[in-house]
PDB file of N, CA and C in Angstrom:
ATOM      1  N   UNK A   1       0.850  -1.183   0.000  1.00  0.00           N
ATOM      2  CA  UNK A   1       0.000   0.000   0.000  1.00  0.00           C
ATOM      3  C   UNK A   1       0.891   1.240   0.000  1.00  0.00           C
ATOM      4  N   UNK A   2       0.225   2.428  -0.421  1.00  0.00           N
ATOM      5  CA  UNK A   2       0.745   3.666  -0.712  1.00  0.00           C
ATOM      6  C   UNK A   2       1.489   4.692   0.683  1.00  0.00           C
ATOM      7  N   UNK A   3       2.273   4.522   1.046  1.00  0.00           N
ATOM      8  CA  UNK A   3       2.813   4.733   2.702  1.00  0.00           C
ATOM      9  C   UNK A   3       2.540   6.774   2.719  1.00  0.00           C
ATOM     10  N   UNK A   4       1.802   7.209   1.450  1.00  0.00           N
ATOM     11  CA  UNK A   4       1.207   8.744   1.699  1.00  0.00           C
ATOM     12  C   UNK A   4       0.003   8.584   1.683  1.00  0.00           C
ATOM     13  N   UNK A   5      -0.788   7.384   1.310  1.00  0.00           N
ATOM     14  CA  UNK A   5      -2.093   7.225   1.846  1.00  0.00           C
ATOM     15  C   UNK A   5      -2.455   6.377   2.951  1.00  0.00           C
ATOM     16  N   UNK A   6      -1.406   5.741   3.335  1.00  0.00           N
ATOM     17  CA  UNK A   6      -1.817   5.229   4.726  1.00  0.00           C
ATOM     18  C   UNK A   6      -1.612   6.286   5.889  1.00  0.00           C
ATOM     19  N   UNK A   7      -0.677   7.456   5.361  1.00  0.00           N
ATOM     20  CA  UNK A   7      -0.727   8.644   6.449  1.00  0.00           C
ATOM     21  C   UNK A   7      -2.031   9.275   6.359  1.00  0.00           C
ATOM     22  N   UNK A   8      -2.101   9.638   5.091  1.00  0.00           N
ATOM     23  CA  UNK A   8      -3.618  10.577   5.036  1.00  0.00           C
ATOM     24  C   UNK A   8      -5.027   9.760   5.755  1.00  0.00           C
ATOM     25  N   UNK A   9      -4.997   8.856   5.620  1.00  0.00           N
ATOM     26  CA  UNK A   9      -6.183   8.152   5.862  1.00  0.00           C
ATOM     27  C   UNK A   9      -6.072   8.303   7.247  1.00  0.00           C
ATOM     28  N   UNK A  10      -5.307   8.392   8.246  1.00  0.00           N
ATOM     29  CA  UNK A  10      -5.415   8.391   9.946  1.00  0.00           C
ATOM     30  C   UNK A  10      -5.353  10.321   9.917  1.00  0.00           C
ATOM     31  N   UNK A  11      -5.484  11.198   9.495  1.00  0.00           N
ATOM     32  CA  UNK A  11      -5.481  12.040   9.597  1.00  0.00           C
ATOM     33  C   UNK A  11      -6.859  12.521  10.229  1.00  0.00           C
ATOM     34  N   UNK A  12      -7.388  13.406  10.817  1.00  0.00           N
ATOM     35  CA  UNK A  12      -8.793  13.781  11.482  1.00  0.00           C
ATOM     36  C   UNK A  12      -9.440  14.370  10.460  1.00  0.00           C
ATOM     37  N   UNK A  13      -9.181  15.522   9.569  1.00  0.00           N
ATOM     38  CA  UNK A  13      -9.752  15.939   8.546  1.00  0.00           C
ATOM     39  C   UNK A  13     -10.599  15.036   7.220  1.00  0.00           C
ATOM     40  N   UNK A  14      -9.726  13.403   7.142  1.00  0.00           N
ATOM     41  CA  UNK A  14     -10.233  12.768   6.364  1.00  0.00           C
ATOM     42  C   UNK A  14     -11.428  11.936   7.224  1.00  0.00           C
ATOM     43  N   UNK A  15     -11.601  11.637   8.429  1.00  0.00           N
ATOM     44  CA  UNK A  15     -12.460  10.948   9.169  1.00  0.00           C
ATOM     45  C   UNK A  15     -13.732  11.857   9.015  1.00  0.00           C
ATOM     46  N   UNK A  16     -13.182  12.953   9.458  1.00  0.00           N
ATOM     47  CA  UNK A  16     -14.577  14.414   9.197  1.00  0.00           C
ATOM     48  C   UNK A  16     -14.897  13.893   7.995  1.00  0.00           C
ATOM     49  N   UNK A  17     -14.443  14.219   6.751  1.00  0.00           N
ATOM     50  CA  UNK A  17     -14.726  14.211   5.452  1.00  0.00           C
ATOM     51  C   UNK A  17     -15.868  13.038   5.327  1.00  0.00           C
ATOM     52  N   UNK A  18     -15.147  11.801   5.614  1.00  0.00           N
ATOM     53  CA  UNK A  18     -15.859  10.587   5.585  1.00  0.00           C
ATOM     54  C   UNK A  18     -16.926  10.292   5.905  1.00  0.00           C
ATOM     55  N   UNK A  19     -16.843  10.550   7.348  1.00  0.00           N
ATOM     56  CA  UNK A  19     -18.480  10.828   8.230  1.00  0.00           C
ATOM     57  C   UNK A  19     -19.688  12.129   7.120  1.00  0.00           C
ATOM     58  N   UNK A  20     -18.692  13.052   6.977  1.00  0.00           N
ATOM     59  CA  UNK A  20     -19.618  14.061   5.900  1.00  0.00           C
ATOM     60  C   UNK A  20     -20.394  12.993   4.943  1.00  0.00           C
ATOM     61  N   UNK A  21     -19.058  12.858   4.237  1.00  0.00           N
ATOM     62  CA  UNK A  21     -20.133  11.979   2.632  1.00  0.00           C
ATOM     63  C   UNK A  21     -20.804  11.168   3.221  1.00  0.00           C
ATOM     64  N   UNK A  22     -20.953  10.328   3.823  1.00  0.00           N
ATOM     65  CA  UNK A  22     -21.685   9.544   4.827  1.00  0.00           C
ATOM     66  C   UNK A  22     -23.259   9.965   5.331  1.00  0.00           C
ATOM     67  N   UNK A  23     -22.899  10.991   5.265  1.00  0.00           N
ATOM     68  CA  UNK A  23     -24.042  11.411   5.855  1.00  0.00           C
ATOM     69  C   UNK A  23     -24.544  12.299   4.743  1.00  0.00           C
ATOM     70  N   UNK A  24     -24.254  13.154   4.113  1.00  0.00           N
ATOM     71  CA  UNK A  24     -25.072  13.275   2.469  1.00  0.00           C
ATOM     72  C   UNK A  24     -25.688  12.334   1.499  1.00  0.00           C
ATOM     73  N   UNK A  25     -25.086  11.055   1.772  1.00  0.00           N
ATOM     74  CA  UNK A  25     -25.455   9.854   0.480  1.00  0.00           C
ATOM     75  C   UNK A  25     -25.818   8.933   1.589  1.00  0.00           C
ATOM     76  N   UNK A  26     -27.233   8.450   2.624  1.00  0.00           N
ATOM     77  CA  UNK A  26     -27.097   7.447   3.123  1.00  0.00           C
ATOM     78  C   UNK A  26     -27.452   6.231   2.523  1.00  0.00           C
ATOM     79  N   UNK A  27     -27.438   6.432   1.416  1.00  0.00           N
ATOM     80  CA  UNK A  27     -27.505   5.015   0.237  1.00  0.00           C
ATOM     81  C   UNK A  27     -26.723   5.155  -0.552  1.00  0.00           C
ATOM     82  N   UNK A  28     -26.119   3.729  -1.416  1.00  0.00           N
ATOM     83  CA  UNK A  28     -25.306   3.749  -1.441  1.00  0.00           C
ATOM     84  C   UNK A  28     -25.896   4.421  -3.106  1.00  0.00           C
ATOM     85  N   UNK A  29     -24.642   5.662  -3.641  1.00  0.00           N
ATOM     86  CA  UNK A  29     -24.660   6.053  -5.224  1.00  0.00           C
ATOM     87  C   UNK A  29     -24.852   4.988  -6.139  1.00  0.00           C
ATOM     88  N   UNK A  30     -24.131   3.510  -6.227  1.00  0.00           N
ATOM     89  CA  UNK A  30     -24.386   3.154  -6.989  1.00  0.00           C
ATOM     90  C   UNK A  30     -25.320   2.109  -7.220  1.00  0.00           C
ATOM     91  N   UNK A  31     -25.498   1.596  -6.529  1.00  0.00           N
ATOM     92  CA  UNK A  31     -27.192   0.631  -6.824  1.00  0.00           C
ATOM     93  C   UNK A  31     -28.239   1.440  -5.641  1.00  0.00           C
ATOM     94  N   UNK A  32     -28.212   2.660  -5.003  1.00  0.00           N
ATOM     95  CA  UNK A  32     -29.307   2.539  -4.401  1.00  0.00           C
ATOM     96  C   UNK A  32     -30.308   2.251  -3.235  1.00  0.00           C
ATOM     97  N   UNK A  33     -30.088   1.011  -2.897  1.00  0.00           N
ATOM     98  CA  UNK A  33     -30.822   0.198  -2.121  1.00  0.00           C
ATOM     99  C   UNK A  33     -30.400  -0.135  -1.261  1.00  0.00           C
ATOM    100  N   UNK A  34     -29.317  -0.251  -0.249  1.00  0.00           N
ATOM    101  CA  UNK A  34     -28.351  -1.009   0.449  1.00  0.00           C
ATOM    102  C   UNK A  34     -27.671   1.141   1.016  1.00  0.00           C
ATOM    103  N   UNK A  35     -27.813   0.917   2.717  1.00  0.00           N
ATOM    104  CA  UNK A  35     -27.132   2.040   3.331  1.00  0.00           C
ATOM    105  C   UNK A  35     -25.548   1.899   3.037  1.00  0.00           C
ATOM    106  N   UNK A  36     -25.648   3.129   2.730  1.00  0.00           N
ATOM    107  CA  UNK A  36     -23.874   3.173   2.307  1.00  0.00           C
ATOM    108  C   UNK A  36     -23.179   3.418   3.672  1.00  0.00           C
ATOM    109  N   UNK A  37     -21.646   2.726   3.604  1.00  0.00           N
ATOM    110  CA  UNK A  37     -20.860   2.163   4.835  1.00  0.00           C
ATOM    111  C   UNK A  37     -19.575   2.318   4.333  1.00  0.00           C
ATOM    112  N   UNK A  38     -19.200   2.729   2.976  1.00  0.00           N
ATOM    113  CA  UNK A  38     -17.858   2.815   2.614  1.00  0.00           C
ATOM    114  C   UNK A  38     -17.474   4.034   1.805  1.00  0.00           C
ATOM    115  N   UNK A  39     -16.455   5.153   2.001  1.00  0.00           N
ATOM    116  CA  UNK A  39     -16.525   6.080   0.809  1.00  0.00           C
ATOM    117  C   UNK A  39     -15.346   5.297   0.172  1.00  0.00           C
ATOM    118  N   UNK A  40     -15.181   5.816  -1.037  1.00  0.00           N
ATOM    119  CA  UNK A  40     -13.579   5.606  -1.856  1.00  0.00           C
ATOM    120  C   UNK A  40     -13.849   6.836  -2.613  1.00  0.00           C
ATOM    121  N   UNK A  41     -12.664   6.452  -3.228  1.00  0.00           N
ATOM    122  CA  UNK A  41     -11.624   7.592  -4.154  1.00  0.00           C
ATOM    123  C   UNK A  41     -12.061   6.610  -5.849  1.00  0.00           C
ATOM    124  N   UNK A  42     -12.871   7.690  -6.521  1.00  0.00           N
ATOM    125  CA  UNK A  42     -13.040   7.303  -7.814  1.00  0.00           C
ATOM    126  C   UNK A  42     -11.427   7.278  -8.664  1.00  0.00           C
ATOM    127  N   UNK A  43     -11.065   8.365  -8.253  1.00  0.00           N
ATOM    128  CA  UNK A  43      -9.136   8.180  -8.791  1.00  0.00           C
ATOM    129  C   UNK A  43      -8.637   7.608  -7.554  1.00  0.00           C
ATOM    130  N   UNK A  44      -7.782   6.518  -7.481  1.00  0.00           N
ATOM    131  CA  UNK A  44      -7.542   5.947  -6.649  1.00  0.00           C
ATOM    132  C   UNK A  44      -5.811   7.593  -6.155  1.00  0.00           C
ATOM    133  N   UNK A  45      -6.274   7.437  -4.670  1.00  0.00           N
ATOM    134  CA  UNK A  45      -5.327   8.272  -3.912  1.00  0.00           C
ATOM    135  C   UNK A  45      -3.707   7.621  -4.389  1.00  0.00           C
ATOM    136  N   UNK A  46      -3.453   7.108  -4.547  1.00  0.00           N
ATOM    137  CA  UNK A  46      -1.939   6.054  -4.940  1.00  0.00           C
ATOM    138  C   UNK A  46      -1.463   6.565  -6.323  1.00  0.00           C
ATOM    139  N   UNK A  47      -2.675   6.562  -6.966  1.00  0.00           N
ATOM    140  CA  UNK A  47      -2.369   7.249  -8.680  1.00  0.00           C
ATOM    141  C   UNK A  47      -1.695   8.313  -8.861  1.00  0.00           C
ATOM    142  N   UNK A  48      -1.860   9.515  -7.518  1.00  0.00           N
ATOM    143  CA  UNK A  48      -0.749  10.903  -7.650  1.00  0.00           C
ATOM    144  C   UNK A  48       0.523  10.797  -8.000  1.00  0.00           C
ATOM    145  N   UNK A  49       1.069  11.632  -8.269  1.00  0.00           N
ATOM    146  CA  UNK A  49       2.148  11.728  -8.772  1.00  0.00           C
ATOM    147  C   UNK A  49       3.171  12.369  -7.137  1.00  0.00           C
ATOM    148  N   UNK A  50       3.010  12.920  -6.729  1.00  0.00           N
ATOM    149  CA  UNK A  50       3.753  12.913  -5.050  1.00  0.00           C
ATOM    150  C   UNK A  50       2.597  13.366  -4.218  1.00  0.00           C
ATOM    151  N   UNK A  51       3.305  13.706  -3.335  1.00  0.00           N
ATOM    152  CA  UNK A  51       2.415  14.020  -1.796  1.00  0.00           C
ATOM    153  C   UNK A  51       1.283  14.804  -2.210  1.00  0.00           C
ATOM    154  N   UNK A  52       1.917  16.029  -2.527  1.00  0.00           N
ATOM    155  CA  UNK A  52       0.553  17.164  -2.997  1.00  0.00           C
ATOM    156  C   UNK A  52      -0.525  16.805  -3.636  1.00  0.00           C
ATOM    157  N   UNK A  53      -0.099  16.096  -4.800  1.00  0.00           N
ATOM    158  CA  UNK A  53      -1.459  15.443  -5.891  1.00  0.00           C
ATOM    159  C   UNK A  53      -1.953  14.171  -5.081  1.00  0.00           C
ATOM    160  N   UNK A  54      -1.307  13.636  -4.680  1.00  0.00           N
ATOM    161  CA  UNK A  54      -2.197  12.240  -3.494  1.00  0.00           C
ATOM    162  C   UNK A  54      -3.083  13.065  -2.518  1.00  0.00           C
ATOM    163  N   UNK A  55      -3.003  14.444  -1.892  1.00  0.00           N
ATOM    164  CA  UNK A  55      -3.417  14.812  -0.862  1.00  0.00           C
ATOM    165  C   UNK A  55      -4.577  15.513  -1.207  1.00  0.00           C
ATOM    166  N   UNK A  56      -4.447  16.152  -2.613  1.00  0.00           N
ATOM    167  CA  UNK A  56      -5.586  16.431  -3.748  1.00  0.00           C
ATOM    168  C   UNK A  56      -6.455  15.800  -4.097  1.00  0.00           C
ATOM    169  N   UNK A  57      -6.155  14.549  -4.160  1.00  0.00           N
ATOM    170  CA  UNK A  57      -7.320  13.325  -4.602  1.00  0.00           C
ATOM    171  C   UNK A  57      -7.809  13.011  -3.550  1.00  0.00           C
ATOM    172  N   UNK A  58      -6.968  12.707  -1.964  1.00  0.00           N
ATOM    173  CA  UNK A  58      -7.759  12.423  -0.853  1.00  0.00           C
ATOM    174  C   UNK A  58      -8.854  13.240  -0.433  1.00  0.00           C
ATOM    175  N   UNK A  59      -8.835  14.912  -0.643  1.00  0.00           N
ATOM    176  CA  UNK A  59      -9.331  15.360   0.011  1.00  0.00           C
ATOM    177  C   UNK A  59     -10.942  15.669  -1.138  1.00  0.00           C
ATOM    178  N   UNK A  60     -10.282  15.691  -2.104  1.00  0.00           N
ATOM    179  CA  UNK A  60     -11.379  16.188  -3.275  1.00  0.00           C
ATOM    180  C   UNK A  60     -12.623  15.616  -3.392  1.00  0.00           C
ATOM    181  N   UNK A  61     -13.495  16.332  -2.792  1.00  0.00           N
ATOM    182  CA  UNK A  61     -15.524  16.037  -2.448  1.00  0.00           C
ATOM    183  C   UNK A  61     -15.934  15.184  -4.021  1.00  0.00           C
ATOM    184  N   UNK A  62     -15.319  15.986  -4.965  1.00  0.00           N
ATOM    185  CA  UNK A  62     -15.734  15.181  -6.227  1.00  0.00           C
ATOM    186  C   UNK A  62     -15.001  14.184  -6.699  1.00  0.00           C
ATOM    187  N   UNK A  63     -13.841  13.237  -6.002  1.00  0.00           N
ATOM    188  CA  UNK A  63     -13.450  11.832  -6.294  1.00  0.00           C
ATOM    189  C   UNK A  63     -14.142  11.236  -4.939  1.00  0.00           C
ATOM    190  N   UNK A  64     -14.957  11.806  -4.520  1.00  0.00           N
ATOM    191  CA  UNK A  64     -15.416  10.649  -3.190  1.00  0.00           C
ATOM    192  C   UNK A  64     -16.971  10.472  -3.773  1.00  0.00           C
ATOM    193  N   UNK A  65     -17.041   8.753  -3.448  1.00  0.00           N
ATOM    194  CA  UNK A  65     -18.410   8.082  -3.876  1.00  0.00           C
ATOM    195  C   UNK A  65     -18.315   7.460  -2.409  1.00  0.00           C
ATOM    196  N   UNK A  66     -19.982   7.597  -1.785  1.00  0.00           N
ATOM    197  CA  UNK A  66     -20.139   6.560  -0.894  1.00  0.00           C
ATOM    198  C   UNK A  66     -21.114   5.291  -1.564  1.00  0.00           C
ATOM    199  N   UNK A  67     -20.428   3.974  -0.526  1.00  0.00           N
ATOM    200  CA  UNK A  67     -21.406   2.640  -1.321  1.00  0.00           C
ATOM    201  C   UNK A  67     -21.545   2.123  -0.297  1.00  0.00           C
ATOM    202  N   UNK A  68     -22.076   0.884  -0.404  1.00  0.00           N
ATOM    203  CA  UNK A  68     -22.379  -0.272   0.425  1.00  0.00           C
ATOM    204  C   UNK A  68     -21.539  -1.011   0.018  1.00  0.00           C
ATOM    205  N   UNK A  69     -21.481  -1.929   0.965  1.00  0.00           N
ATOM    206  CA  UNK A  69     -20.119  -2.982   1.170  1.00  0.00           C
ATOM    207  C   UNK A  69     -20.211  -3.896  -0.242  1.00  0.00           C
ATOM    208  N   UNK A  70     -21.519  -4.075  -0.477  1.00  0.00           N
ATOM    209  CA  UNK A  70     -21.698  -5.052  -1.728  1.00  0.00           C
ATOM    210  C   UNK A  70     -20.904  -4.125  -2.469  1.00  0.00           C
ATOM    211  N   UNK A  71     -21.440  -3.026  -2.924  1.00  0.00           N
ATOM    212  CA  UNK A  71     -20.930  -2.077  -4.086  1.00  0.00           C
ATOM    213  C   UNK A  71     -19.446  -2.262  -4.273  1.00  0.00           C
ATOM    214  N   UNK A  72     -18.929  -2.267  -3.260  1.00  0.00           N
ATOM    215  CA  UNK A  72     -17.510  -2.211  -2.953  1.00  0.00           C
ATOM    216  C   UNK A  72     -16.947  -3.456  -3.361  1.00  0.00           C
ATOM    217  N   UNK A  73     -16.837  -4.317  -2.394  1.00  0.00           N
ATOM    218  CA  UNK A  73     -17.120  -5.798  -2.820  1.00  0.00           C
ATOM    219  C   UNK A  73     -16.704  -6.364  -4.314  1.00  0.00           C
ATOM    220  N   UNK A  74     -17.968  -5.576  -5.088  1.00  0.00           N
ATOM    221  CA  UNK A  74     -18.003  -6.081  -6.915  1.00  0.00           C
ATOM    222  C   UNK A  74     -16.996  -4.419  -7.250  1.00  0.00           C
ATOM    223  N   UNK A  75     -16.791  -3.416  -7.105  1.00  0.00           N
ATOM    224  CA  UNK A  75     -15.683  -2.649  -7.498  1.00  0.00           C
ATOM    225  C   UNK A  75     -14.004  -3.732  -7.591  1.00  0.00           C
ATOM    226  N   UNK A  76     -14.303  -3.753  -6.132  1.00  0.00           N
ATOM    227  CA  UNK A  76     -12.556  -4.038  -6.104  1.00  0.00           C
ATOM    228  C   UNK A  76     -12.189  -5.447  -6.814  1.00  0.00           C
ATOM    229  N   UNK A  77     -13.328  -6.330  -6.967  1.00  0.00           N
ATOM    230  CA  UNK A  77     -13.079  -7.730  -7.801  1.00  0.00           C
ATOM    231  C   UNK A  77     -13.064  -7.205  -9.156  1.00  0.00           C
ATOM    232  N   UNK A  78     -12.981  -5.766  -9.349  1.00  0.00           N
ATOM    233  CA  UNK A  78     -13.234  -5.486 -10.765  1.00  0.00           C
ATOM    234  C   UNK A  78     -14.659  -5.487 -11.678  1.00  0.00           C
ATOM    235  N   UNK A  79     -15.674  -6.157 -11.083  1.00  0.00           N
ATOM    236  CA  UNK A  79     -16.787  -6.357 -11.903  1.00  0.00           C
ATOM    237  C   UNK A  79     -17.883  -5.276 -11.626  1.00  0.00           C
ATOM    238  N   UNK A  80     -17.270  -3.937 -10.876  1.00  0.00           N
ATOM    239  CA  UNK A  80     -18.459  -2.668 -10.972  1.00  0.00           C
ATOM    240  C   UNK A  80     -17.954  -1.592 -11.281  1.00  0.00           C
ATOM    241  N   UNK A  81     -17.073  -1.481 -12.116  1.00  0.00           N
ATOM    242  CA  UNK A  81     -16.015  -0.072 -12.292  1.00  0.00           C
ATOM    243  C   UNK A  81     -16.869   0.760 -13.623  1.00  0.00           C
TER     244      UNK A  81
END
């Protein structure tokens, strides 16, 4: 794993953030039906090019989707991208 996104992610500002989208989308964006429980990074945070642009993508309201665990689940096996 990305050792500038395993810093950002324990940071307090991203927990705020999280709890935010969380609480704007309590279903999940992409199917709907199922309370959303997970945000991610539509550009994955790792993809930056150094600290600054990783810290850009972490923080940026418009690469964050909240889902449900299913959602997530079929993302990361590849079969919901």
């Amino acid at each position: 794993m990305d050792k500038d996104y395993e810093m950002l992610k324990t940071e307090p500002r991203w927990w705020r953030l999280r709890r935010e989208t969380l609480g704007l989308h309590r279903y999940c964006e992409r199917c709907g039906r199922n309370l959303s429980s997970v945000v991610r990074h539509k550009i994955p945070v790792s993809s930056g090019y150094n600290y600054n642009d990783k810290k850009r993508l972490m923080y940026d309201r418009g690469n964050l989707e909240a889902v449900c665990r299913e959602c997530m689940d079929r993302i990361m096996s590849g079969h919901g991208r």
